[in-house]
C-alpha atoms as a PDB file:
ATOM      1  CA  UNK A   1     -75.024 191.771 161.542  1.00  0.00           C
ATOM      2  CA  UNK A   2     -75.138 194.381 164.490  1.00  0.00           C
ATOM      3  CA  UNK A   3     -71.880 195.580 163.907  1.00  0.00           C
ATOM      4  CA  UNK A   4     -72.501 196.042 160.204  1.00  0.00           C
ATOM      5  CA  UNK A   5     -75.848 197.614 161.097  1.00  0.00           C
ATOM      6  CA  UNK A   6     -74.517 200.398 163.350  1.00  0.00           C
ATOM      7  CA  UNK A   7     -71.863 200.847 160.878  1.00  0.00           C
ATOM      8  CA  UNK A   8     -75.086 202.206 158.215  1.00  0.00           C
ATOM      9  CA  UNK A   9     -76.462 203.860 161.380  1.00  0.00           C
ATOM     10  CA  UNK A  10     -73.334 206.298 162.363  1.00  0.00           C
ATOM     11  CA  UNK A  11     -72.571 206.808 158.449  1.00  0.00           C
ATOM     12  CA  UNK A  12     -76.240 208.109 158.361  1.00  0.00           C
ATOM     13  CA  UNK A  13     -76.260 210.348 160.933  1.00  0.00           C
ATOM     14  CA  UNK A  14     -72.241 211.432 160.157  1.00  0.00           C
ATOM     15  CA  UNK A  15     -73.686 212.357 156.314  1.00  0.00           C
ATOM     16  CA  UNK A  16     -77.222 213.778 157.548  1.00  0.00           C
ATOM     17  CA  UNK A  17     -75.974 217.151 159.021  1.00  0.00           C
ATOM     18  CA  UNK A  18     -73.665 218.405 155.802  1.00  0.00           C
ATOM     19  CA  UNK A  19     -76.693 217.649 153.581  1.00  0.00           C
ATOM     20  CA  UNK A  20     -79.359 219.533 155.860  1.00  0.00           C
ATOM     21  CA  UNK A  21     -76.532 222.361 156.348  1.00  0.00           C
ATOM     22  CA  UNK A  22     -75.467 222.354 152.771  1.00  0.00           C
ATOM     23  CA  UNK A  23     -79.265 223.342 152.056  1.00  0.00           C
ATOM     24  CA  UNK A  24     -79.552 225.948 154.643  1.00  0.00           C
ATOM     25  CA  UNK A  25     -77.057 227.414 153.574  1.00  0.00           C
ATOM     26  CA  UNK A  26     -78.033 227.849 149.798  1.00  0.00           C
ATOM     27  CA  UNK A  27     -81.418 229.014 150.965  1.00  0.00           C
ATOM     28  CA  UNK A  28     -84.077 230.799 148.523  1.00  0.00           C
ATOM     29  CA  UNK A  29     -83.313 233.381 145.841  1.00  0.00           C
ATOM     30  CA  UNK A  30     -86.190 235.465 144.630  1.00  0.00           C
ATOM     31  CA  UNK A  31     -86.633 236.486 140.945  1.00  0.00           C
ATOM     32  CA  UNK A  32     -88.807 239.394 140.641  1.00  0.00           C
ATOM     33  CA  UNK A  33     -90.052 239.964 136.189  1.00  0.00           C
ATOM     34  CA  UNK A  34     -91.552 242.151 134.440  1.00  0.00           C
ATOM     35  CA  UNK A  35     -94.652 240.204 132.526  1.00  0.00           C
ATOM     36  CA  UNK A  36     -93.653 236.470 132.152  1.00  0.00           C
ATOM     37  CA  UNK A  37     -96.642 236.812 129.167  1.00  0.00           C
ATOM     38  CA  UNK A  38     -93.445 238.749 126.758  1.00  0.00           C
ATOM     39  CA  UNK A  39     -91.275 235.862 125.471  1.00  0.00           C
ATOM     40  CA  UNK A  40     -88.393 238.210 127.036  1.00  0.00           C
ATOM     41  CA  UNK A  41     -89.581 238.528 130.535  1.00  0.00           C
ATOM     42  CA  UNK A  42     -89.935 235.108 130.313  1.00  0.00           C
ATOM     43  CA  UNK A  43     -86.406 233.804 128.976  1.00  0.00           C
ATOM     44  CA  UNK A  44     -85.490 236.268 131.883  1.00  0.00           C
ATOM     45  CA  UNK A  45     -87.099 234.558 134.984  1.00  0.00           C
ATOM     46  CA  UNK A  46     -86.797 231.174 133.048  1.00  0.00           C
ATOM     47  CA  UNK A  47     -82.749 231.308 132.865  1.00  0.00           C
ATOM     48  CA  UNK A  48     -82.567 233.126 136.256  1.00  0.00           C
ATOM     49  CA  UNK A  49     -84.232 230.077 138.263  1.00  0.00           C
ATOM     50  CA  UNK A  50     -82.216 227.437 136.567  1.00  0.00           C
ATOM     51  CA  UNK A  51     -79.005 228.749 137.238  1.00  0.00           C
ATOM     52  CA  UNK A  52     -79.939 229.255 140.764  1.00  0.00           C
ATOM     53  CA  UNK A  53     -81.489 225.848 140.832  1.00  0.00           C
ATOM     54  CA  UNK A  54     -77.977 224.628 139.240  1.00  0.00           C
ATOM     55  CA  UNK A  55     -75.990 226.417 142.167  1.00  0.00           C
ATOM     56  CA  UNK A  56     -77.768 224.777 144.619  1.00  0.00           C
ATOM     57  CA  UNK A  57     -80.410 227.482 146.012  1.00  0.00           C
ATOM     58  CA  UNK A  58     -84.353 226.971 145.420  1.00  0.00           C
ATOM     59  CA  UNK A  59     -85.751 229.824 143.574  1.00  0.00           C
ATOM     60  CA  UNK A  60     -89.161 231.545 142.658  1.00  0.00           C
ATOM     61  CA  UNK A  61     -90.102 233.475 139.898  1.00  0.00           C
ATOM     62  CA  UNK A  62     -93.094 236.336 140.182  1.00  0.00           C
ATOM     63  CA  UNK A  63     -93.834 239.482 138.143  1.00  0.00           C
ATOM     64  CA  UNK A  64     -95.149 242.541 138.869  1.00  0.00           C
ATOM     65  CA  UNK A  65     -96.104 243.381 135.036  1.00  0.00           C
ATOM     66  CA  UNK A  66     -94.729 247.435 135.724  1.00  0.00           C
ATOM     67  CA  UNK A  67     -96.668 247.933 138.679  1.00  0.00           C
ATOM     68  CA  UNK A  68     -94.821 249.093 141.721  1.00  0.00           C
ATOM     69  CA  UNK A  69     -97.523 248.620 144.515  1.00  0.00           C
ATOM     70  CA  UNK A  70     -97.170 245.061 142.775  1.00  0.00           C
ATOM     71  CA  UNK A  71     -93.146 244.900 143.560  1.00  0.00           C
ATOM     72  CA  UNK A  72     -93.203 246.734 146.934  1.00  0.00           C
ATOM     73  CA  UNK A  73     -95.418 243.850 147.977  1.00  0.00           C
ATOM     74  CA  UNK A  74     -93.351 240.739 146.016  1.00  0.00           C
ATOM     75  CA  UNK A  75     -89.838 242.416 147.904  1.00  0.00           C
ATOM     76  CA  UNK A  76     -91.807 242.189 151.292  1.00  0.00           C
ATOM     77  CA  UNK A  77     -92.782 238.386 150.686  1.00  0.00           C
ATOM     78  CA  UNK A  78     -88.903 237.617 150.026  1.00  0.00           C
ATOM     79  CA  UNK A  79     -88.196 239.348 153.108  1.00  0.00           C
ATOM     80  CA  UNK A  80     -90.579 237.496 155.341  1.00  0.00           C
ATOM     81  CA  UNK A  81     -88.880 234.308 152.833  1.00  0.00           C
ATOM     82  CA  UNK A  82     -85.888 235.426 154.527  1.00  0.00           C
ATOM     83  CA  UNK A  83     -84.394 235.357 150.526  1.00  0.00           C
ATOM     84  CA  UNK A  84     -80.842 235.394 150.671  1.00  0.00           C
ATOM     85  CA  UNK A  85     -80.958 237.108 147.060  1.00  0.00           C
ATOM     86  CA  UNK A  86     -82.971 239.210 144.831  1.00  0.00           C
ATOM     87  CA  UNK A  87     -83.063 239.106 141.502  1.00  0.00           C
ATOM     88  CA  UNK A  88     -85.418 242.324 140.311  1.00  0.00           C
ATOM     89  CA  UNK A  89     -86.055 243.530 136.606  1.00  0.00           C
ATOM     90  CA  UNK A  90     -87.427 247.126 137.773  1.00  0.00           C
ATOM     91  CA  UNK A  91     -90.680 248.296 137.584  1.00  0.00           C
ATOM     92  CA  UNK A  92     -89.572 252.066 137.176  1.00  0.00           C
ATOM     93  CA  UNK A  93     -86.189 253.617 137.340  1.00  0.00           C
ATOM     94  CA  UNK A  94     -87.885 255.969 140.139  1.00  0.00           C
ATOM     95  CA  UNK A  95     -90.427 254.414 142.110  1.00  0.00           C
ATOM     96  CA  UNK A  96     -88.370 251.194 142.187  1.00  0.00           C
ATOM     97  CA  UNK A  97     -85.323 252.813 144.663  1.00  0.00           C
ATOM     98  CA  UNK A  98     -87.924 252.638 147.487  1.00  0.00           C
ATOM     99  CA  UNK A  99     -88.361 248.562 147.074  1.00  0.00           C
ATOM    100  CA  UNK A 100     -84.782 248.147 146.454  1.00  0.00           C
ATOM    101  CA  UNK A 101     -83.699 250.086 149.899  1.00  0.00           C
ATOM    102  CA  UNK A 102     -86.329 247.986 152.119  1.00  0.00           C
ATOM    103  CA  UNK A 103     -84.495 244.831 151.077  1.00  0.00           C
ATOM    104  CA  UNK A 104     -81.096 246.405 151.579  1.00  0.00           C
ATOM    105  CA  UNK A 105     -82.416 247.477 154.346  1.00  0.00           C
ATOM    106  CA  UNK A 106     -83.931 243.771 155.375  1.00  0.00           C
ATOM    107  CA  UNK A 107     -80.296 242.644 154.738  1.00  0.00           C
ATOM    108  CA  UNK A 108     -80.868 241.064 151.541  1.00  0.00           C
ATOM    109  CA  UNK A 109     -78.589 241.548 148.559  1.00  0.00           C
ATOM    110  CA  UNK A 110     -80.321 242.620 145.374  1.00  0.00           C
ATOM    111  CA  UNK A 111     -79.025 242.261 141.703  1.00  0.00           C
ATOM    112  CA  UNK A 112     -80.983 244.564 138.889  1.00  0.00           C
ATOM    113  CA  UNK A 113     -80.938 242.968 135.584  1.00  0.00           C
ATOM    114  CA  UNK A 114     -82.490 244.264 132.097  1.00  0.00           C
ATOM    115  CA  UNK A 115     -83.478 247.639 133.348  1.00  0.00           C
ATOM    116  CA  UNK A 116     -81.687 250.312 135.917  1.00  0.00           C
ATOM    117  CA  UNK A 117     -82.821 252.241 139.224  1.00  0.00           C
ATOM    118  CA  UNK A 118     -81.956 256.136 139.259  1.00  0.00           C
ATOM    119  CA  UNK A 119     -79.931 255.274 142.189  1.00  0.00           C
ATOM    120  CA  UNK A 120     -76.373 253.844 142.429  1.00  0.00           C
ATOM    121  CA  UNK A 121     -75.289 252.102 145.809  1.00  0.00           C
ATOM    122  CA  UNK A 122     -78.089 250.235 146.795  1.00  0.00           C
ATOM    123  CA  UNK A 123     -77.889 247.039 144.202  1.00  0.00           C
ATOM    124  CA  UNK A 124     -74.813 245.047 144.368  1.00  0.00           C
ATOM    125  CA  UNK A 125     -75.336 244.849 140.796  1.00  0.00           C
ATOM    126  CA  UNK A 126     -76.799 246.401 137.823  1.00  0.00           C
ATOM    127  CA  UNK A 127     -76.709 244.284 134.417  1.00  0.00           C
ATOM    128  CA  UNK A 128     -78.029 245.411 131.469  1.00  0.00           C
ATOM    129  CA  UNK A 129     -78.038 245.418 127.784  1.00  0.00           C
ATOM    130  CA  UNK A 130     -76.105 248.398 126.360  1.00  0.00           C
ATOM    131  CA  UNK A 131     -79.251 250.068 124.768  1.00  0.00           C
ATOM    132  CA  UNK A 132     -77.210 252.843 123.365  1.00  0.00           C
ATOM    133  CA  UNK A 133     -74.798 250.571 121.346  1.00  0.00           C
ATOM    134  CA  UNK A 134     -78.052 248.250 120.133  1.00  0.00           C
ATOM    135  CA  UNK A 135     -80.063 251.232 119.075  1.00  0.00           C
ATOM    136  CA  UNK A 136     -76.934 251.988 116.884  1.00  0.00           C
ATOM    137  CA  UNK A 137     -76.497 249.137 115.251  1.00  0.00           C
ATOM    138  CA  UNK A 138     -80.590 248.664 114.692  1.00  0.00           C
ATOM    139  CA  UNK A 139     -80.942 252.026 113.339  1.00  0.00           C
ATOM    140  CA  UNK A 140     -78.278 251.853 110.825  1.00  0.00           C
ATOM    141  CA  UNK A 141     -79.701 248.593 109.325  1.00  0.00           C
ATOM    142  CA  UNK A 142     -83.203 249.922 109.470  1.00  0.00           C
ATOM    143  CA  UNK A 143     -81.660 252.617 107.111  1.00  0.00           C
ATOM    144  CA  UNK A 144     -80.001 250.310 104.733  1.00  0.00           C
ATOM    145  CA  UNK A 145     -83.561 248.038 104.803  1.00  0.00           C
ATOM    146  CA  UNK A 146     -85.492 251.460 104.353  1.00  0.00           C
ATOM    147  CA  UNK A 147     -83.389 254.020 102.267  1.00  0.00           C
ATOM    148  CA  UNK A 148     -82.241 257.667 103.362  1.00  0.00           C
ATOM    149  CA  UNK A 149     -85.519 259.584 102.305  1.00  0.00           C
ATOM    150  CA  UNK A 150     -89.047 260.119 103.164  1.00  0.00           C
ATOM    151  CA  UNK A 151     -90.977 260.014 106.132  1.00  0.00           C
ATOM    152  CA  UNK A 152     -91.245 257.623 109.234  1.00  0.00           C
ATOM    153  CA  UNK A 153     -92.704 256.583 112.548  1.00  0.00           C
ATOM    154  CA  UNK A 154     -90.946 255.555 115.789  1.00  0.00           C
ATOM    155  CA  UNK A 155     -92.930 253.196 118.455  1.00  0.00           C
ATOM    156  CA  UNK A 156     -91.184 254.176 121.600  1.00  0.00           C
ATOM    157  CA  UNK A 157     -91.708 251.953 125.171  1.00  0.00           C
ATOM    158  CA  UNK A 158     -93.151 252.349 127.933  1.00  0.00           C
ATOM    159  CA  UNK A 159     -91.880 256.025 130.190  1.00  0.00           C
ATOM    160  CA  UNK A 160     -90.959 254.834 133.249  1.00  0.00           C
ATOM    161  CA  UNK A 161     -88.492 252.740 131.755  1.00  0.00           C
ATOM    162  CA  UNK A 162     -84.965 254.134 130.969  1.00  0.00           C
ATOM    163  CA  UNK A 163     -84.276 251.644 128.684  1.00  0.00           C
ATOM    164  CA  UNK A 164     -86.697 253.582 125.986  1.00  0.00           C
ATOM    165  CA  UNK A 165     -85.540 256.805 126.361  1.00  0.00           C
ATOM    166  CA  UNK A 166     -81.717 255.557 125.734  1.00  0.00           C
ATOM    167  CA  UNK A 167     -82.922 253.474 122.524  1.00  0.00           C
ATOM    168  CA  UNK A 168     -85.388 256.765 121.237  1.00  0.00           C
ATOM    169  CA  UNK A 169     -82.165 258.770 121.639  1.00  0.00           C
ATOM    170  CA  UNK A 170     -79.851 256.018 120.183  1.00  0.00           C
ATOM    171  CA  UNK A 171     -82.337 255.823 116.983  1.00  0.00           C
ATOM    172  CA  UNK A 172     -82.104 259.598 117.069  1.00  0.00           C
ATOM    173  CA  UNK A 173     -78.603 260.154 116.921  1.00  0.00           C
ATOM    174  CA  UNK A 174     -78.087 257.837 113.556  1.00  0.00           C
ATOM    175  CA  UNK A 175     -81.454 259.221 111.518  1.00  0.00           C
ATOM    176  CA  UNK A 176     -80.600 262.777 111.774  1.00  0.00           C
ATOM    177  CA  UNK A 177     -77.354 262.081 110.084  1.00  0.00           C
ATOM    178  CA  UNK A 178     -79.876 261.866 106.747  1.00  0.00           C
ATOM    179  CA  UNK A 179     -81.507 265.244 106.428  1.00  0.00           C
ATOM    180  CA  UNK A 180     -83.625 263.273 103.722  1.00  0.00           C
ATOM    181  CA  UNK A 181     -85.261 261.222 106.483  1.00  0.00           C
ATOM    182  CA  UNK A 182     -88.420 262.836 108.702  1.00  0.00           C
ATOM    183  CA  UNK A 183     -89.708 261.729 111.531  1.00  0.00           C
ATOM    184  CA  UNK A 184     -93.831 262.209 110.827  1.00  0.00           C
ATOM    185  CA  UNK A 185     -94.942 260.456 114.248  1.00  0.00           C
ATOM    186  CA  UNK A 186     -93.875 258.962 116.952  1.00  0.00           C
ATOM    187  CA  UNK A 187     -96.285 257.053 119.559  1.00  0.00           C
ATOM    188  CA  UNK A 188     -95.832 255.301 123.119  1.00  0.00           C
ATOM    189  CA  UNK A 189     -96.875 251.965 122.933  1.00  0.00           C
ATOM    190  CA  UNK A 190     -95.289 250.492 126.396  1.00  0.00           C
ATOM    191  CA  UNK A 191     -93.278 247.725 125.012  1.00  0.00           C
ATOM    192  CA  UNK A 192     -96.925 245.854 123.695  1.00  0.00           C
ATOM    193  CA  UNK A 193     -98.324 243.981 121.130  1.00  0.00           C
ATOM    194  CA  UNK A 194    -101.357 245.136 120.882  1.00  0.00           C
ATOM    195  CA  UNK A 195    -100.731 248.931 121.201  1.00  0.00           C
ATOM    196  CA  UNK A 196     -98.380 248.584 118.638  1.00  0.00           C
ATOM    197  CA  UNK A 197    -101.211 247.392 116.503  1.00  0.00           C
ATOM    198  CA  UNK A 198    -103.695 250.248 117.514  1.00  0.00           C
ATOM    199  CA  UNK A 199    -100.820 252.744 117.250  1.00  0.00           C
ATOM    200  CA  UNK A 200     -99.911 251.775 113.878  1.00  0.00           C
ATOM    201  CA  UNK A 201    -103.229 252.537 112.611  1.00  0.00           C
ATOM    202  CA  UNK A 202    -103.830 255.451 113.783  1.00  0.00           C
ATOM    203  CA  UNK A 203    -100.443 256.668 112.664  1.00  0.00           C
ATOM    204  CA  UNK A 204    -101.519 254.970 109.130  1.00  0.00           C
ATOM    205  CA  UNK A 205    -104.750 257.538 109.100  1.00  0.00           C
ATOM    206  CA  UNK A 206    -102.603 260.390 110.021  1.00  0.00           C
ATOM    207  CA  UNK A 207     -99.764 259.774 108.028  1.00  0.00           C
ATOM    208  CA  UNK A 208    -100.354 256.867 105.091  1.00  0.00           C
ATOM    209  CA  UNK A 209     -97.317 257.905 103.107  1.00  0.00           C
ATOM    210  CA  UNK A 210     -94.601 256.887 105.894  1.00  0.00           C
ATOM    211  CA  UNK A 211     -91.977 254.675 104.594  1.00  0.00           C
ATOM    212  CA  UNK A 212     -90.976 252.835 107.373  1.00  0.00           C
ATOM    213  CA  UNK A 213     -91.559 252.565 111.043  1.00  0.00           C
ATOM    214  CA  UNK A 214     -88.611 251.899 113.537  1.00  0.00           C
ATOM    215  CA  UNK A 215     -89.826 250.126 117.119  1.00  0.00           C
ATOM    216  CA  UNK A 216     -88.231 250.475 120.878  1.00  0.00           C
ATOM    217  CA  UNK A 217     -88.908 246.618 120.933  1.00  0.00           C
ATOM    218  CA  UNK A 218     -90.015 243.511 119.009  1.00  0.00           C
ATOM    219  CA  UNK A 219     -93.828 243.243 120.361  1.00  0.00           C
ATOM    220  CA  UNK A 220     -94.677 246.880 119.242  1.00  0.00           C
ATOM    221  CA  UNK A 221     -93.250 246.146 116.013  1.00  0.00           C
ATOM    222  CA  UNK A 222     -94.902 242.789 115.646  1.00  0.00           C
ATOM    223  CA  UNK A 223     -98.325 244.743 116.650  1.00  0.00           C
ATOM    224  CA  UNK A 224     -97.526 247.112 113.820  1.00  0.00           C
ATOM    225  CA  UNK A 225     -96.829 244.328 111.388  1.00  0.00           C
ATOM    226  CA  UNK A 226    -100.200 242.757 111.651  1.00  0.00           C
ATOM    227  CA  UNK A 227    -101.771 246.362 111.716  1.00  0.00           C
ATOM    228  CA  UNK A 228     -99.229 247.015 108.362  1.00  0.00           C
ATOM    229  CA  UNK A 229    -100.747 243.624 107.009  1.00  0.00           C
ATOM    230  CA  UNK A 230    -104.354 243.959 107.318  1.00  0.00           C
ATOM    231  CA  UNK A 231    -104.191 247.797 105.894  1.00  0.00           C
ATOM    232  CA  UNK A 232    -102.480 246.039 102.540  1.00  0.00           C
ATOM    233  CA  UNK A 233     -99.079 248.148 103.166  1.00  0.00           C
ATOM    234  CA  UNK A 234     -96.632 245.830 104.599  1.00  0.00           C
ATOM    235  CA  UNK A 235     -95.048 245.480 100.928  1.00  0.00           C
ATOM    236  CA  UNK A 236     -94.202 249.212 101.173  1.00  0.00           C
ATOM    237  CA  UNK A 237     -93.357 249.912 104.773  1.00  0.00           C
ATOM    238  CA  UNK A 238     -90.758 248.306 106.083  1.00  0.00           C
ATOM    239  CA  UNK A 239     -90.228 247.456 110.059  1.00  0.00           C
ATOM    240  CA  UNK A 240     -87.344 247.010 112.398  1.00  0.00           C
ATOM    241  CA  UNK A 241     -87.477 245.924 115.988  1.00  0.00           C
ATOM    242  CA  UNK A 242     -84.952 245.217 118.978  1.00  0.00           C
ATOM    243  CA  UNK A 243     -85.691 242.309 121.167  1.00  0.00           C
ATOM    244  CA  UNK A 244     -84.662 239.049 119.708  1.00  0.00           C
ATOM    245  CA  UNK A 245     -87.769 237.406 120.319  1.00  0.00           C
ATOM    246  CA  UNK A 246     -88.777 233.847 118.474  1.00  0.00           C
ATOM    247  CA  UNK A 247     -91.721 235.523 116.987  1.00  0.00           C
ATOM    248  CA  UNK A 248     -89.178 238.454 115.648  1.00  0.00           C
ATOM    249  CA  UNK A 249     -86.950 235.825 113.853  1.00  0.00           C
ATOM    250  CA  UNK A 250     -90.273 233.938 112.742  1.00  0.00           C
ATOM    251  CA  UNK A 251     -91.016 237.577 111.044  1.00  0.00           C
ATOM    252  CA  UNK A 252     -87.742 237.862 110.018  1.00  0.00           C
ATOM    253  CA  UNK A 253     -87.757 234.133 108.165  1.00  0.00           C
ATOM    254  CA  UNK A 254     -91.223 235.167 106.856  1.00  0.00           C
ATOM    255  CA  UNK A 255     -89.732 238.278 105.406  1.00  0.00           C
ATOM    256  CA  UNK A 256     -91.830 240.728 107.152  1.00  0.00           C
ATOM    257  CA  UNK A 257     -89.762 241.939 109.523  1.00  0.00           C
ATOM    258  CA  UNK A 258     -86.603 243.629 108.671  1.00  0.00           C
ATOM    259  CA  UNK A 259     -84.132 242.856 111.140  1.00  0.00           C
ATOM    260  CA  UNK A 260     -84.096 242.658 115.108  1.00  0.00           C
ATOM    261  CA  UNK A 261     -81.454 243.726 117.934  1.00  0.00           C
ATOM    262  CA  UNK A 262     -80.691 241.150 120.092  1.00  0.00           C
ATOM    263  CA  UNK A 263     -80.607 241.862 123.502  1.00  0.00           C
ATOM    264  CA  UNK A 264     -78.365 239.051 125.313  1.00  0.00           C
ATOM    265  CA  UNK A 265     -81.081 238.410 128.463  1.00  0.00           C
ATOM    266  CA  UNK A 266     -80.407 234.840 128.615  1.00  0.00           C
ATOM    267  CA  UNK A 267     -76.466 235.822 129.198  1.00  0.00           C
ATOM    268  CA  UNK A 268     -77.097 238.361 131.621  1.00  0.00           C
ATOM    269  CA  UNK A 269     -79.870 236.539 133.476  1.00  0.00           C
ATOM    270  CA  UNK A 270     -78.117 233.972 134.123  1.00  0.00           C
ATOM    271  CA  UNK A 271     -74.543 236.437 134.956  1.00  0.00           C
ATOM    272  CA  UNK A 272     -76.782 237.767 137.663  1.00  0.00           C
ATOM    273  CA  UNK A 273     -77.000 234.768 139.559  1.00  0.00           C
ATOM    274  CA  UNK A 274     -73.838 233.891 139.476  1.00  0.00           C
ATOM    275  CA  UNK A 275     -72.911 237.167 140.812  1.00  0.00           C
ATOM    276  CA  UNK A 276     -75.310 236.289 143.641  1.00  0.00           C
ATOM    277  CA  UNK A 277     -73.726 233.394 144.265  1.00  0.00           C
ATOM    278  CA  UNK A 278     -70.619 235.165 144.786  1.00  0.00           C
ATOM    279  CA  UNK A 279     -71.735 237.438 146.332  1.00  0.00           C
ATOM    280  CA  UNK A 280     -73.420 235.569 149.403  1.00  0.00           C
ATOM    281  CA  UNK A 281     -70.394 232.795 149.644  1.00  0.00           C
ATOM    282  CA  UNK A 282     -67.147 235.677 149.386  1.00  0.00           C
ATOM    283  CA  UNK A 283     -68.961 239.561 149.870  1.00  0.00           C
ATOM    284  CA  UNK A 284     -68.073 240.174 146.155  1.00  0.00           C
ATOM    285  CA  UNK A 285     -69.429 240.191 143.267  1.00  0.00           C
ATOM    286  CA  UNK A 286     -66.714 239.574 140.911  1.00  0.00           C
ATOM    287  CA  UNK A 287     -67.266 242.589 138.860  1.00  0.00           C
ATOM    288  CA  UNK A 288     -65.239 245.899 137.913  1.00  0.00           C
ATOM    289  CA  UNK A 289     -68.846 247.808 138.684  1.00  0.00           C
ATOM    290  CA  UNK A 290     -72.053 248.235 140.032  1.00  0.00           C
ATOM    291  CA  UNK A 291     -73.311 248.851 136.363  1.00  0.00           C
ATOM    292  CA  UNK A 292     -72.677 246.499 133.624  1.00  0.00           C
ATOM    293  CA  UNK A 293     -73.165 246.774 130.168  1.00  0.00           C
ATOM    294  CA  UNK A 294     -73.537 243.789 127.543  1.00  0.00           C
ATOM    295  CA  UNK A 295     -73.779 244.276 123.970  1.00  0.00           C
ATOM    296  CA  UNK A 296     -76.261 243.735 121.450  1.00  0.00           C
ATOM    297  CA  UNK A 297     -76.268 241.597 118.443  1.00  0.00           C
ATOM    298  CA  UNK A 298     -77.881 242.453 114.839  1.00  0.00           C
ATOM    299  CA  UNK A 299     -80.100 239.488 113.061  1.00  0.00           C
ATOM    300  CA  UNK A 300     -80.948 239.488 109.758  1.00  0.00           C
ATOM    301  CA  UNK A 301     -82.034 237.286 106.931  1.00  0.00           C
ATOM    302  CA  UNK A 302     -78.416 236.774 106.373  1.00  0.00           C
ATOM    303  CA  UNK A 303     -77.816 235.529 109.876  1.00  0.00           C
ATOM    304  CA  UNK A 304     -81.140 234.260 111.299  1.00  0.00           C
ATOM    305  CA  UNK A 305     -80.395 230.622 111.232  1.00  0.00           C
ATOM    306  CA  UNK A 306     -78.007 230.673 113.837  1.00  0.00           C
ATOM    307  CA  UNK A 307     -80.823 231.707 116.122  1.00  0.00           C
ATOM    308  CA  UNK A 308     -80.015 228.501 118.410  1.00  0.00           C
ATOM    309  CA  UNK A 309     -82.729 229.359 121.150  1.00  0.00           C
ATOM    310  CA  UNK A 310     -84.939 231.846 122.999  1.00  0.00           C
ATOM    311  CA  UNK A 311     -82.456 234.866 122.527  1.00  0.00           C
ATOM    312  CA  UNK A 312     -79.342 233.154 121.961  1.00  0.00           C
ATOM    313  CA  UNK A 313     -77.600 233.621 118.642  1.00  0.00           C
ATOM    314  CA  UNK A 314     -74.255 231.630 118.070  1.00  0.00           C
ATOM    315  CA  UNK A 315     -71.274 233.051 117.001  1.00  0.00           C
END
């Protein structure tokens, strides 16, 4: 009995010290979001902590909801965490840079994901839809849903985000290719639901003979749906959006919402991490560049069913 007793005893304490420095040295990754309360955001930090949780680290997701007093404080918590990772979705292409350099600065690596910095050289890592190819795609269906004449109205996201500007321009570059097509308004609405709504009506008031309206993202054009609906003129203004969200295939399936762009989050999200991961066990990242583009997919009524999950769409 003793012998087989200190046998269990030295195989304990021989197994104890590769579990307790396997976890050390896994440690915590931070995930930094936008607004968890978009389906998007929340896909984004949702994806994020599982594949860190899969890899072995433990992981926390917060958001800042665009505020950068808001993120300056989150990236000082993971530094006092002593975070071995960040994963950020910026606040603002600009006022972001000065977060990003204090955790460089703390030592900690930091991987941007959804939206850039104006900065190269101070993420390891910058992984993003390619807006400009999605904006392409959506605006030439939106034209095929809503013809090549009359007027329309563009809900475009929120400023401080890059991500709007390259979709505006992407929408831009298509519809001026049909002289027939006018722009009559075009409203910021910051990526939301509900000033999508109060946009659409006052663009409604100012311009009720608009044909169509064409949105930087699915909430704004789900907000201009039910602002469409209760004015009686969804029939004859059609909508397109760029997202992927469940509720945008829901209004796709319903019929009242034309098409979406998908924007692969869950793929990139999740890309991120691994990159991480690589990066903290080898010094690399794995990839060509600091900036990497993934491309956007198209759903339509003729392709909604194989929406398999939150922003996944099988091929």
């Amino acid at each position: 009995m003793f012998k087989k007793g200190m046998r269990l005893i030295l195989a304990a304490v021989a197994v104890a010290p590769i579990f307790a420095s396997s976890a050390w040295a896994a440690g915590q990754m931070t995930i930094i979001v936008n607004d968890p309360s978009n389906p998007y955001w929340l896909t984004e930090g949702n994806v994020a902590k599982a594949t860190a949780e899969k890899l072995g680290y433990t992981a926390s997701v917060s958001a800042h909801k665009g505020d950068t007093n808001t993120e300056s404080n989150l990236i000082d918590t993971a530094i006092t965490n002593k975070s071995v990772a960040i994963i950020l979705d910026p606040a603002n292409a600009d006022g972001s840079v000065g977060a990003v350099k204090k955790a460089v600065a703390a030592g900690i690596p930091v991987f941007l994901v959804n939206a850039e910095i104006n900065q190269e050289g101070l993420a390891k890592a910058q992984l993003v839809s390619n807006n400009a190819q999605g904006a392409a795609i959506g605006a030439q269906q939106w034209v095929e849903a809503v013809g090549d004449k009359g007027k329309y109205a563009e809900l475009f996201g929120a400023p401080s985000d890059n991500n709007a500007a390259t979709r505006s321009n992407g929408y831009e570059t298509v519809l001026t290719q049909y002289p027939d097509l006018q722009k009559a308004a075009k409203e910021v609405a910051n990526w939301d639901r509900t000033q999508g709504h109060n946009k659409m009506q006052s663009m409604l008031q100012a311009h009720p003979d608009i044909i169509g309206v064409i949105s930087g993202n699915d909430e704004m054009a789900l907000g201009a749906i039910a602002a469409l609906k209760e004015a009686g003129k969804l029939a004859n203004i059609k909508v397109g959006g760029f997202d992927g969200s469940p509720d945008a295939v829901a209004a796709i399936k319903a019929g009242e919402l034309q098409y979406t762009v998908l924007q692969p989050v869950a793929v990139f999200s999740a890309e991120a991490v691994k990159q991480a991961d690589s990066f903290i066990k080898t010094g690399k990242t794995g990839a060509s560049s600091e900036k990497q583009l993934f491309d956007c997919l198209l759903i339509t009524k003729d392709n909604v069913d194989k929406y398999t999950g939150p922003f996944v769409l099988a091929q």
